[in-house]
Protein backbone atom coordinates (compact mmCIF):
# COMPACT_ATOMS: atom_id res chain seq x y z
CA UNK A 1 -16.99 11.80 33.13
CA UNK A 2 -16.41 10.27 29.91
CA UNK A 3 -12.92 9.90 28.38
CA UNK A 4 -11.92 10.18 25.07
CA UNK A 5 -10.44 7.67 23.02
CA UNK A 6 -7.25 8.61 21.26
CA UNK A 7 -7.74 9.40 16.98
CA UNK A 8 -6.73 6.02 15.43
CA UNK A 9 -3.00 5.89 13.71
CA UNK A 10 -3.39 6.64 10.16
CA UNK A 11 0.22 7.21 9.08
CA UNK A 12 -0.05 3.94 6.78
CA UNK A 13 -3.66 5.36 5.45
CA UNK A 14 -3.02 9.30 5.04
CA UNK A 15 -4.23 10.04 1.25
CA UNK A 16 -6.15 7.82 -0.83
CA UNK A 17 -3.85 6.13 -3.72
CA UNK A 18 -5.34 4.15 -6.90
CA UNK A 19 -4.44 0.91 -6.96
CA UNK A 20 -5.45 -1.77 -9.80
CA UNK A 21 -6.39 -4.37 -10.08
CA UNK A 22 -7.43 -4.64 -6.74
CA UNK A 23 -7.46 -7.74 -5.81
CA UNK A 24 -4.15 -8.85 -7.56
CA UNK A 25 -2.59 -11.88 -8.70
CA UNK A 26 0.49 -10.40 -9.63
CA UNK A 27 1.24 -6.75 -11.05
CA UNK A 28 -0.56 -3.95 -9.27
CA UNK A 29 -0.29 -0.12 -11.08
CA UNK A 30 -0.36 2.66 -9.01
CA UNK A 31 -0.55 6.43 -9.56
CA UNK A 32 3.23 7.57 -9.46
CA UNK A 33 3.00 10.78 -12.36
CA UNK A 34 6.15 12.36 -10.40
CA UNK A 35 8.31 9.07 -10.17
CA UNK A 36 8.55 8.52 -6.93
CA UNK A 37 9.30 5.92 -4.51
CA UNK A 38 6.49 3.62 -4.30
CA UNK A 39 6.75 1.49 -0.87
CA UNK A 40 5.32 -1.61 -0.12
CA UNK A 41 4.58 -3.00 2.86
CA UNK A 42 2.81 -5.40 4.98
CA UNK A 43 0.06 -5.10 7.22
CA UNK A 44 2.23 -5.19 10.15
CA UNK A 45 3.99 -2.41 8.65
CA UNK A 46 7.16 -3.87 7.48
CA UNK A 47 8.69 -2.44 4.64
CA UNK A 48 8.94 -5.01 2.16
CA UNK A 49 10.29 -3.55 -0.97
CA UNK A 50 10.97 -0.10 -2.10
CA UNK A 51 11.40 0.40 -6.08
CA UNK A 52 9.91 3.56 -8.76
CA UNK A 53 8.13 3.74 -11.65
CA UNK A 54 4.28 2.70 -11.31
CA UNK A 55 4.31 -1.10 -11.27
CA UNK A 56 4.31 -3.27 -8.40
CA UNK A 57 5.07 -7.09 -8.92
CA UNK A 58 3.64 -8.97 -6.22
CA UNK A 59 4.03 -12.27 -7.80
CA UNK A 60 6.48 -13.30 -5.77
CA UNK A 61 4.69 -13.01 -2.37
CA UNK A 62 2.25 -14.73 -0.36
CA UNK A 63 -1.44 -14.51 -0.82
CA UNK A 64 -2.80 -11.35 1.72
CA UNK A 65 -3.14 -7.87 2.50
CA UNK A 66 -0.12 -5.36 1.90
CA UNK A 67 0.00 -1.53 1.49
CA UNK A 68 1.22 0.51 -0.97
CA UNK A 69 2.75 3.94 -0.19
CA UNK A 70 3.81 6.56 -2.75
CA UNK A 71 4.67 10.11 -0.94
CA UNK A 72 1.75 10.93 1.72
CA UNK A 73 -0.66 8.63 -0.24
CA UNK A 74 -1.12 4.55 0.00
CA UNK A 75 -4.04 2.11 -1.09
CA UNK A 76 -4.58 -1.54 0.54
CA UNK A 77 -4.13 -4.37 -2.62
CA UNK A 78 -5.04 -7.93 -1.74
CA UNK A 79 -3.30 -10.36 -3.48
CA UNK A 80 -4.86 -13.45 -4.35
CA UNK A 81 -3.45 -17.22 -5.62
């Protein structure tokens, strides 16, 4: 009998959220037309930051892969040197 693997953990991935430019080198805009929080985090999950508006500044952080969160939606931005 064959056994089911469990559906994958998308809590990080729920909605699609636009994201640009994608990759980065710095400032990423994101949809936020209510004002809400935007969250960023890392691939791990950590939450790195947590500001409003529709910018994201990433200049300050290492080249990689974070996520970007705004209500039930987030994107994945790369950010490059």
């Amino acid at each position: 009998m064959a056994t089911k693997s469990p559906p994958p953990n998308r809590s990080l991935f729920a909605a699609p959220l636009s994201a640009y430019p994608n990759p980065t080198t710095g400032v990423v805009y994101v949809e936020n037309g209510s004002g809400g929080e935007v969250a960023l985090y890392s691939v791990k999950g950590e939450l790195l930051r947590r500001t409003h508006g529709s910018k994201v500044d990433l200049s300050s952080y290492t080249a990689g892969a974070y996520i970007i969160r705004v209500g039930n939606k987030s994107a994945k931005v790369v950010k490059v040197n």
